[in-house]
C-alpha atoms as a PDB file:
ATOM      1  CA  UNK A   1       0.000   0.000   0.000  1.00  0.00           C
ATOM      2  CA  UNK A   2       0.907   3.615  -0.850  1.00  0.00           C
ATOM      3  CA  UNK A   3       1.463   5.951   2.007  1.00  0.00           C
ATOM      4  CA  UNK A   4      -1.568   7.644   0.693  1.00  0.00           C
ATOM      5  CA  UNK A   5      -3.762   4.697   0.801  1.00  0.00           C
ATOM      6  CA  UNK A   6      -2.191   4.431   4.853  1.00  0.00           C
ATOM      7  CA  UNK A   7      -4.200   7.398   5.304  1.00  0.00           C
ATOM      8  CA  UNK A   8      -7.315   6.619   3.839  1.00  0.00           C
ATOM      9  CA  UNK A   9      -7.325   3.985   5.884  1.00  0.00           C
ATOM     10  CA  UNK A  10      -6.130   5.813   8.877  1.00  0.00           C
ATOM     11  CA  UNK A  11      -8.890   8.191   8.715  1.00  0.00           C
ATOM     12  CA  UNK A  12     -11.582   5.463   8.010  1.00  0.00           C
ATOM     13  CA  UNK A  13     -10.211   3.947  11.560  1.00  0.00           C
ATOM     14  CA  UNK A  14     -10.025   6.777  13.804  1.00  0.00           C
ATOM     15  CA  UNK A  15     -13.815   8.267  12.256  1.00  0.00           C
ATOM     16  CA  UNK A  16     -15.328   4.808  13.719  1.00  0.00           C
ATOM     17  CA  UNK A  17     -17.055   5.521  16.624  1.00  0.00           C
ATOM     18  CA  UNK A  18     -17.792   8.997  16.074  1.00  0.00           C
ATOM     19  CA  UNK A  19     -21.183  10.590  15.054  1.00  0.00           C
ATOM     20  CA  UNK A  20     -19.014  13.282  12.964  1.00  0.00           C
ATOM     21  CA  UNK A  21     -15.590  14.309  12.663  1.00  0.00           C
ATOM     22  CA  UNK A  22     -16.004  17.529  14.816  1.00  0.00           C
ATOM     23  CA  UNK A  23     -17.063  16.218  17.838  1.00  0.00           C
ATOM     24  CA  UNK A  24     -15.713  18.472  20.225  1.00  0.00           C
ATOM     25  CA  UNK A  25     -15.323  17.592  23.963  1.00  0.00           C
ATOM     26  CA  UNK A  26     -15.337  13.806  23.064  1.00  0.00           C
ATOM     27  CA  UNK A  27     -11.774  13.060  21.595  1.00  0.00           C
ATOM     28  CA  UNK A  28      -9.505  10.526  23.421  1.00  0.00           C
ATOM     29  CA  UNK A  29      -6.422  11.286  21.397  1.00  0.00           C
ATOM     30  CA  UNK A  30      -5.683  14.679  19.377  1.00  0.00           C
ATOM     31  CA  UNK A  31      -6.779  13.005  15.851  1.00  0.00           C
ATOM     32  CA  UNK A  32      -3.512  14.279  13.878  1.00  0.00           C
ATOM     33  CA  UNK A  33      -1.385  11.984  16.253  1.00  0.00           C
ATOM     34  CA  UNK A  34      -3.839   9.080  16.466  1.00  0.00           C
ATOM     35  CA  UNK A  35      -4.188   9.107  11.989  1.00  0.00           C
ATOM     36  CA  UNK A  36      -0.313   8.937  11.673  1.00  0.00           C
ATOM     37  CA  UNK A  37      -0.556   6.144  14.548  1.00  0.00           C
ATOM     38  CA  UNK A  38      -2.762   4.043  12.170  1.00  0.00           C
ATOM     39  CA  UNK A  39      -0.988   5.187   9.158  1.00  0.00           C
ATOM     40  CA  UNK A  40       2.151   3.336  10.302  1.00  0.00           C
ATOM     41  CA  UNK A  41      -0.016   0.440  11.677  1.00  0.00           C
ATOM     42  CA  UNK A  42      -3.589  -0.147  11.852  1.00  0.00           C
ATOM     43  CA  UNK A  43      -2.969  -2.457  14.696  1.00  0.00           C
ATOM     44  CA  UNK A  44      -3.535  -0.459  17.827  1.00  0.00           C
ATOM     45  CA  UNK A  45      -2.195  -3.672  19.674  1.00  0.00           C
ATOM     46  CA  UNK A  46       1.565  -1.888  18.212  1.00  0.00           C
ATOM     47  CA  UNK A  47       0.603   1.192  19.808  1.00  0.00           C
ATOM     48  CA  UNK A  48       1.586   2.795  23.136  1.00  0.00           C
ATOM     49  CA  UNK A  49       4.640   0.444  23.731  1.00  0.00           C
ATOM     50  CA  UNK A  50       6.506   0.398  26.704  1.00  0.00           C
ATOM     51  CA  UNK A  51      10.327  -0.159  26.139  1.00  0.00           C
ATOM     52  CA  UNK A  52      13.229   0.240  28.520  1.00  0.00           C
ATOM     53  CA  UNK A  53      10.778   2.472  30.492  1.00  0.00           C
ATOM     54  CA  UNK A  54       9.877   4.417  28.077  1.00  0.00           C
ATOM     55  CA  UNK A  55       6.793   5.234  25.988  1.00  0.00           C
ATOM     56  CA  UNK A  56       7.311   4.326  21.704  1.00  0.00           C
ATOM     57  CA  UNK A  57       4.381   5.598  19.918  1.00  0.00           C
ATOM     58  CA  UNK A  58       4.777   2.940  17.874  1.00  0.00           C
ATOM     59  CA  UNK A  59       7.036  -0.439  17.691  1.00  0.00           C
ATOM     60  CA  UNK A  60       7.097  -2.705  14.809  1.00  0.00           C
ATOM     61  CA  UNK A  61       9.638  -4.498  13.109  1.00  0.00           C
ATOM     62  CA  UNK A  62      12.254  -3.481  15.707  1.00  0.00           C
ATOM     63  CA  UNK A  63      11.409  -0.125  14.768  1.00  0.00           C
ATOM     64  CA  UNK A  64      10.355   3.105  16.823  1.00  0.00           C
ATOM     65  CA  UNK A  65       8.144   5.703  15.383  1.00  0.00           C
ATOM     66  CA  UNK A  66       7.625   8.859  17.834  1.00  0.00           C
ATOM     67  CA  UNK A  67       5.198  11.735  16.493  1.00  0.00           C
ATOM     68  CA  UNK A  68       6.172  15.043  18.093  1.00  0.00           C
ATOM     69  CA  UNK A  69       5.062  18.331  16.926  1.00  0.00           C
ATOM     70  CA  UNK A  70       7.309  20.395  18.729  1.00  0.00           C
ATOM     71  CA  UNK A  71       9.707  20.331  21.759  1.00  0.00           C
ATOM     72  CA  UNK A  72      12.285  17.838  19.899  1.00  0.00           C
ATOM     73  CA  UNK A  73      14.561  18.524  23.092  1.00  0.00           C
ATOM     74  CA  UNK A  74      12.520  16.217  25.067  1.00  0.00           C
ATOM     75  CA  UNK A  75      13.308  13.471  22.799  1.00  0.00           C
ATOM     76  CA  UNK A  76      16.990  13.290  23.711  1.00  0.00           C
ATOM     77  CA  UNK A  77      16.483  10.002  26.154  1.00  0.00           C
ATOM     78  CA  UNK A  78      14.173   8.085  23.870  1.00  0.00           C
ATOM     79  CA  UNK A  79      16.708   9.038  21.078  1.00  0.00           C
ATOM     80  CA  UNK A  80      20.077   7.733  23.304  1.00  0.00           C
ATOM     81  CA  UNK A  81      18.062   4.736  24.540  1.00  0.00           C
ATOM     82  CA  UNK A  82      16.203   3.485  21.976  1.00  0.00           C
ATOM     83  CA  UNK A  83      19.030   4.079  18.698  1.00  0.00           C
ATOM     84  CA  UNK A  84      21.416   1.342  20.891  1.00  0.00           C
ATOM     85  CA  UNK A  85      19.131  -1.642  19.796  1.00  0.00           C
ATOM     86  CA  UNK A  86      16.175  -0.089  17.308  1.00  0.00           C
ATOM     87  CA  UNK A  87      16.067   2.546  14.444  1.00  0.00           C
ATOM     88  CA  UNK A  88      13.970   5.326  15.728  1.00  0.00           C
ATOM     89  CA  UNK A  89      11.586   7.445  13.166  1.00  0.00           C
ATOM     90  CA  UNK A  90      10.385  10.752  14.306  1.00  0.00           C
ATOM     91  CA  UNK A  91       7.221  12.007  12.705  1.00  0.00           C
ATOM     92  CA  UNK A  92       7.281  15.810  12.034  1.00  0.00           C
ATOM     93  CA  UNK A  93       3.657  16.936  10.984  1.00  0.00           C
ATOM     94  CA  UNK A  94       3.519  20.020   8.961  1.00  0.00           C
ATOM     95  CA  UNK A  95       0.120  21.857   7.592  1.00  0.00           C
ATOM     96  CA  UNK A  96       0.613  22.055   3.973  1.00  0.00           C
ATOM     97  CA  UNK A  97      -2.568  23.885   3.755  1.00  0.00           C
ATOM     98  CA  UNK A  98      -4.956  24.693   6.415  1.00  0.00           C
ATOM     99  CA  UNK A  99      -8.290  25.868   6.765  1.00  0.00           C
ATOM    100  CA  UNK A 100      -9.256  26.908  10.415  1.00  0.00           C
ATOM    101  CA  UNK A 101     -13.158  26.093  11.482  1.00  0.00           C
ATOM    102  CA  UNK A 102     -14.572  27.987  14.179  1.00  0.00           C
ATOM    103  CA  UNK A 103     -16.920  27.096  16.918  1.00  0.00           C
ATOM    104  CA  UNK A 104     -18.973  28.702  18.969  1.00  0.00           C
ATOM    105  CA  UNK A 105     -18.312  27.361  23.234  1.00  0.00           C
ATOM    106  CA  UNK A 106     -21.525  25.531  22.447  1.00  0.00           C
ATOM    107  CA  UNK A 107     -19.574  23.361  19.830  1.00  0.00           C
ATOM    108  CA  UNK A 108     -21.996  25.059  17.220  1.00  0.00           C
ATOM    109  CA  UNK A 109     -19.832  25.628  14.026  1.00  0.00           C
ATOM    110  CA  UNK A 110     -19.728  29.710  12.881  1.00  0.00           C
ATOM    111  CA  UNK A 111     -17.226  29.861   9.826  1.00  0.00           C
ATOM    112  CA  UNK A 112     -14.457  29.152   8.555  1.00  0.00           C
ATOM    113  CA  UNK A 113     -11.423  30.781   6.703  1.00  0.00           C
ATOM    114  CA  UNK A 114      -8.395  29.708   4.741  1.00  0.00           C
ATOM    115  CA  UNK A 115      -4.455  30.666   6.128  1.00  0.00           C
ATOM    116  CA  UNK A 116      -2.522  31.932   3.691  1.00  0.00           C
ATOM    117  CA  UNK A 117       0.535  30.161   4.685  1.00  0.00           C
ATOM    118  CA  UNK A 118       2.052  27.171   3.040  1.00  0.00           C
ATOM    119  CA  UNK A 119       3.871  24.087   4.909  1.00  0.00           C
ATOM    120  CA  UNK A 120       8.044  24.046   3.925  1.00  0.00           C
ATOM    121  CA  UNK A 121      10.628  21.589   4.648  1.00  0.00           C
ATOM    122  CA  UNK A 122      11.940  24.525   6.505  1.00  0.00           C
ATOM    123  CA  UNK A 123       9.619  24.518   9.292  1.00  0.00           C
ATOM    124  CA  UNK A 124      11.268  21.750  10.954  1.00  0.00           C
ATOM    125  CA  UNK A 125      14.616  23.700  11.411  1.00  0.00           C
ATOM    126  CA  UNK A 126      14.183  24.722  14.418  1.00  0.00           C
ATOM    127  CA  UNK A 127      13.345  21.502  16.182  1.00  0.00           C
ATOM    128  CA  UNK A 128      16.573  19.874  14.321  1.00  0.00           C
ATOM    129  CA  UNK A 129      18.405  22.530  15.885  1.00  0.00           C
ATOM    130  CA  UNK A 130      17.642  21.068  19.327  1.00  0.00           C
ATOM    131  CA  UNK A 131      18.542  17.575  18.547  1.00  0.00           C
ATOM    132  CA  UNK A 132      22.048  18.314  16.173  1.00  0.00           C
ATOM    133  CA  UNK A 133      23.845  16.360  18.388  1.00  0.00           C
ATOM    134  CA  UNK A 134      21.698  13.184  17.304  1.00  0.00           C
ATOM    135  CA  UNK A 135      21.601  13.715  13.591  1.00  0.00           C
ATOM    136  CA  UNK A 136      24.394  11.699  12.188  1.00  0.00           C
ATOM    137  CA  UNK A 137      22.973   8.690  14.068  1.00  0.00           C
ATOM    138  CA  UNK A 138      22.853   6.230  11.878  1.00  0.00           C
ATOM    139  CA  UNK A 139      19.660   4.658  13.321  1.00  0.00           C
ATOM    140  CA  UNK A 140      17.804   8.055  13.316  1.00  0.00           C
ATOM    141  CA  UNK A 141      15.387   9.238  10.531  1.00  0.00           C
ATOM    142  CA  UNK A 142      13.117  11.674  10.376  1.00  0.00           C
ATOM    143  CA  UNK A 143      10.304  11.882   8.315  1.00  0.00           C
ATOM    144  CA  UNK A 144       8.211  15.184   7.577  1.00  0.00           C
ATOM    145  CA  UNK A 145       4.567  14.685   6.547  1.00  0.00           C
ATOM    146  CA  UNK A 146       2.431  17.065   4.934  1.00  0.00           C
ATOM    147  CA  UNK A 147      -0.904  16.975   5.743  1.00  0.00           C
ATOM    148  CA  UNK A 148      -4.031  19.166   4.536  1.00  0.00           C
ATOM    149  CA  UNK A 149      -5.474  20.420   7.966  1.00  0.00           C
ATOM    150  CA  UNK A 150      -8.692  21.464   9.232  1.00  0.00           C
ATOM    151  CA  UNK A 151      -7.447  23.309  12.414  1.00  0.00           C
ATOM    152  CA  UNK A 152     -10.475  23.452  14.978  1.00  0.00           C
ATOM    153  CA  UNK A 153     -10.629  26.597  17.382  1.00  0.00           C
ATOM    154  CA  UNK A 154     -12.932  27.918  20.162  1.00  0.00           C
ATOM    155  CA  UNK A 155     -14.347  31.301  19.502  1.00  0.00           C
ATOM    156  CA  UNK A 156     -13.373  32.192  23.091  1.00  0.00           C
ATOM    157  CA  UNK A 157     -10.446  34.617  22.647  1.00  0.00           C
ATOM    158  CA  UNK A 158     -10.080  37.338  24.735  1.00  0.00           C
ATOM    159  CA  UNK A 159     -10.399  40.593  22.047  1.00  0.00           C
ATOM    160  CA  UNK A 160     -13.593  41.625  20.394  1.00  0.00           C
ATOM    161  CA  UNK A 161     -13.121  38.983  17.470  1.00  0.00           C
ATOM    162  CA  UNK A 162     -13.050  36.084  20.597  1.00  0.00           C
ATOM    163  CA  UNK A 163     -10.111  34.912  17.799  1.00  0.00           C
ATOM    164  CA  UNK A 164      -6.902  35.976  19.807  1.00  0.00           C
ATOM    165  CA  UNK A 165      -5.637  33.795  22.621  1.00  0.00           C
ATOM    166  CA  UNK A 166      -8.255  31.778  20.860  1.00  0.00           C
ATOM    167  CA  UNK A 167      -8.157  27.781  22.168  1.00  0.00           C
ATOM    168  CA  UNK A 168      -7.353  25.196  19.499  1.00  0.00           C
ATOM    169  CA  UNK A 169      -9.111  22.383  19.911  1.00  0.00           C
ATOM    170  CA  UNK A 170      -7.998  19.824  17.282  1.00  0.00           C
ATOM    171  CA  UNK A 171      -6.322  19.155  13.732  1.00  0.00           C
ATOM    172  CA  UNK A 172      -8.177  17.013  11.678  1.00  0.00           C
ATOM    173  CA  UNK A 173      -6.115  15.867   8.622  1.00  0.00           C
ATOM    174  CA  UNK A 174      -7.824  15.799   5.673  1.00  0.00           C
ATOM    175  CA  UNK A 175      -5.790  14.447   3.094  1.00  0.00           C
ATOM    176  CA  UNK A 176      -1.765  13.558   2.825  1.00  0.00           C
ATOM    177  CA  UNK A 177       0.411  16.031   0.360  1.00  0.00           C
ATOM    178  CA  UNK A 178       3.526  14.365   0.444  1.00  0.00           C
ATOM    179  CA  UNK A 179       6.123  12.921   2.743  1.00  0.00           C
ATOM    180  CA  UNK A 180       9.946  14.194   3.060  1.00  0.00           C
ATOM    181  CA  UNK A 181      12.291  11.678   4.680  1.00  0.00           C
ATOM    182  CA  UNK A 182      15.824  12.324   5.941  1.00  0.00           C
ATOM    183  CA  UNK A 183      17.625   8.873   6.352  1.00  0.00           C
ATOM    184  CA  UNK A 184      20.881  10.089   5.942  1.00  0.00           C
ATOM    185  CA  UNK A 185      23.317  13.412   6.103  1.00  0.00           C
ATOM    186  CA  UNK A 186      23.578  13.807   1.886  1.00  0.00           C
ATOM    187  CA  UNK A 187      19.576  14.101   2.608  1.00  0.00           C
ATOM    188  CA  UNK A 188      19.897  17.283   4.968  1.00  0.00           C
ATOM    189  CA  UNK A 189      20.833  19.371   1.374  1.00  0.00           C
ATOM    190  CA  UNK A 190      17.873  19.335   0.826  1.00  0.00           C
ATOM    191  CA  UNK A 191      17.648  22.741   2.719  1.00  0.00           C
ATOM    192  CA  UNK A 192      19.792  24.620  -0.038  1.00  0.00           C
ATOM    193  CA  UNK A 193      17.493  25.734  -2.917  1.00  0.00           C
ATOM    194  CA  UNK A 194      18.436  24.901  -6.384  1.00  0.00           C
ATOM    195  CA  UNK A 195      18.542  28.581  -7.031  1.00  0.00           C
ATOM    196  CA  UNK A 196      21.724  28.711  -4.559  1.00  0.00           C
ATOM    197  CA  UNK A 197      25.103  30.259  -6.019  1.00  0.00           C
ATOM    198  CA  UNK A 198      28.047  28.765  -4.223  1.00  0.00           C
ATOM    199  CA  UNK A 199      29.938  30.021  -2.642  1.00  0.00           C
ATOM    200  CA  UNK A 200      27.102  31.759  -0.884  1.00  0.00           C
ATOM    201  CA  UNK A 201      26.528  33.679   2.796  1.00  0.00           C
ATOM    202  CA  UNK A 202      23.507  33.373   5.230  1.00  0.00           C
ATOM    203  CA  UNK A 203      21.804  36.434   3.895  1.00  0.00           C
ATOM    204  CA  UNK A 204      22.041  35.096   0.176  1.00  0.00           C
ATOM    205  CA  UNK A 205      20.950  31.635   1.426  1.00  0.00           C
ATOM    206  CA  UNK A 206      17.750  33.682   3.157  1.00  0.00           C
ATOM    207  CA  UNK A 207      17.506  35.399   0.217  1.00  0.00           C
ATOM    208  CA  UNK A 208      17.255  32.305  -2.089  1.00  0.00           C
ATOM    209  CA  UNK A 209      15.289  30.124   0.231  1.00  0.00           C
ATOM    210  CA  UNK A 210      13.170  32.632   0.776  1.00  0.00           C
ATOM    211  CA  UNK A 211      13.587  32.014   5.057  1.00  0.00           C
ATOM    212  CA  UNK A 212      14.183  34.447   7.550  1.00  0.00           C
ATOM    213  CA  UNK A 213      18.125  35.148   8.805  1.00  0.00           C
ATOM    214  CA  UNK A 214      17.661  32.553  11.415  1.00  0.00           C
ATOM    215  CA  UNK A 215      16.410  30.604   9.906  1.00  0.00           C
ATOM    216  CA  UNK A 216      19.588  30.785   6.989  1.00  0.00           C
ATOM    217  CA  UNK A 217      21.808  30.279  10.148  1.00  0.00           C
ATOM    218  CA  UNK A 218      20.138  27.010  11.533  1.00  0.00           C
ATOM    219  CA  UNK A 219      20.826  25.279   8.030  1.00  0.00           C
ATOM    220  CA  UNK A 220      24.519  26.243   7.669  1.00  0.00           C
ATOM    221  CA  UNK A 221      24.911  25.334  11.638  1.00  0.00           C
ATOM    222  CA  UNK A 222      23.223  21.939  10.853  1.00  0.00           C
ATOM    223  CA  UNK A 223      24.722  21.230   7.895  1.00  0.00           C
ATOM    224  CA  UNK A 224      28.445  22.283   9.107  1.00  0.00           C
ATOM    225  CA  UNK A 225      27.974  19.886  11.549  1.00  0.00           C
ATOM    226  CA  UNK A 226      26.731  17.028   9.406  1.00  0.00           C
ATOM    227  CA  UNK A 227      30.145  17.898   7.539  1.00  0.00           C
ATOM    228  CA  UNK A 228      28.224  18.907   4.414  1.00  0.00           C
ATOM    229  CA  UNK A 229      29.549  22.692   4.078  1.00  0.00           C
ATOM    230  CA  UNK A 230      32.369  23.947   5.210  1.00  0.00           C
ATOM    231  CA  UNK A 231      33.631  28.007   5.617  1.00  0.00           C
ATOM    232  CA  UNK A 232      35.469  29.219   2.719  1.00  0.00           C
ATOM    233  CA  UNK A 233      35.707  32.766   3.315  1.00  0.00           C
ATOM    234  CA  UNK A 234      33.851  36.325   3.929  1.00  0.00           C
ATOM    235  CA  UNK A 235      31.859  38.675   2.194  1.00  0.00           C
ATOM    236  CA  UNK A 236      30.538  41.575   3.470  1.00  0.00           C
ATOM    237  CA  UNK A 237      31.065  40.566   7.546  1.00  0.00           C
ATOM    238  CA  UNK A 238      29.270  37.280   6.582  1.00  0.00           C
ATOM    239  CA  UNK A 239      30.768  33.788   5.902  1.00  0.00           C
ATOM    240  CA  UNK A 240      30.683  32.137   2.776  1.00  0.00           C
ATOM    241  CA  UNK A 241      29.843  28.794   2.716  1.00  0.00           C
ATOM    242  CA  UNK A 242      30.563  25.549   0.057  1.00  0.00           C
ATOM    243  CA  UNK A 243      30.035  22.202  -0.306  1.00  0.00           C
ATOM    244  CA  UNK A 244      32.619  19.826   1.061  1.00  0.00           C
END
């Protein structure tokens, strides 16, 4: 089976049981984590595994899968324990596209409006940052999924709209874009645009990427590390950077 027909039949499993897809107040699990779950097995029996103490979101085929939207940091000990004796897969969800749904606090639905944003490979950077230490692990992957997203929120903000400070109360994903693996350092270039002159300096990486400064900085930091790029020089105060 394709990794799109994993979702299909994700979805189909976690939407059994429930009257609709949208029903607030009664979900056991936050539905984006519980789809991938059944994505990478439909057998909840793999789920929720407990090994060397710790909690594997999912364990099959000697294999860990962990699903973590943010706060990669905290992933240090399951990375150090479970990498000695299993590969370990962390699941990066990213909205592709998103279209937020708003409820009323009586779970009544309102409207609805599109973001204008667009999921990129380079939203992930600054989780990677956190766990650089980790990434030439040969038993580490990490895969980025890109999901279409309805993003539920509670109209009970605390301005005049009742939008800001607004609570989220689910993502529902509606249909899988594509999926972006890195198994292996040459995989981490993936971050330099083909547009890229080389030798080239964080602001002409921003520039070409289309990423803020920072963000420009995380990839060159990462990627030094990985012993991809290496410093070659200065222009203008900045380093220039090449491939090794």
């Amino acid at each position: 089976m394709t990794p799109h027909d994993n979702f299909k039949r994700a979805l189909e499993l976690i939407n059994q049981g429930r009257q609709t897809p949208t029903s607030i107040g009664l979900l056991q699990e936050k539905s984006l984590h519980a789809t991938i779950k059944h994505m990478i097995d439909p057998d909840s029996e793999n789920h929720e595994i407990l090994i060397d103490s710790l909690i594997a979101d999912v364990f099959i085929n000697n294999t860990v899968y962990e699903i973590q939207t943010r706060h990669f940091d905290k992933l240090r000990p399951k990375i150090k324990k479970f990498t000695k004796e299993h590969t370990l897969h962390i699941i990066y969800p990213i909205a592709y596209k998103k279209v937020i749904r708003w409820y009323n606090t009586n779970h009544s639905f309102v409207k609805q409006n599109k973001s204008p944003k667009t999921g990129r490979i380079y939203d992930v950077l600054l989780e990677l940052y956190k766990i650089r230490p980790y990434l030439n692990n040969p038993n580490l992957f990490i895969d980025l999924y890109f999901f279409h997203i309805e993003e539920l929120r509670s109209l009970d903000g605390w301005d005049t709209t009742k939008k800001k400070g607004a609570t989220k109360i689910d993502r529902l994903p509606v249909s899988l874009e594509t999926i972006i693996s890195l198994n292996n350092p040459q995989d981490y270039l993936k971050f330099l645009p083909e547009t890229l002159v080389y030798p080239f300096t964080n602001k002409e990486l921003s520039l070409s990427a289309r990423i803020t400064l920072r963000q420009a900085t995380i990839i060159t930091i990462l990627l030094k590390e990985l012993g991809l790029i290496k410093k070659v020089g200065t222009l203008n105060r900045f380093y220039l950077y090449d491939l090794i």
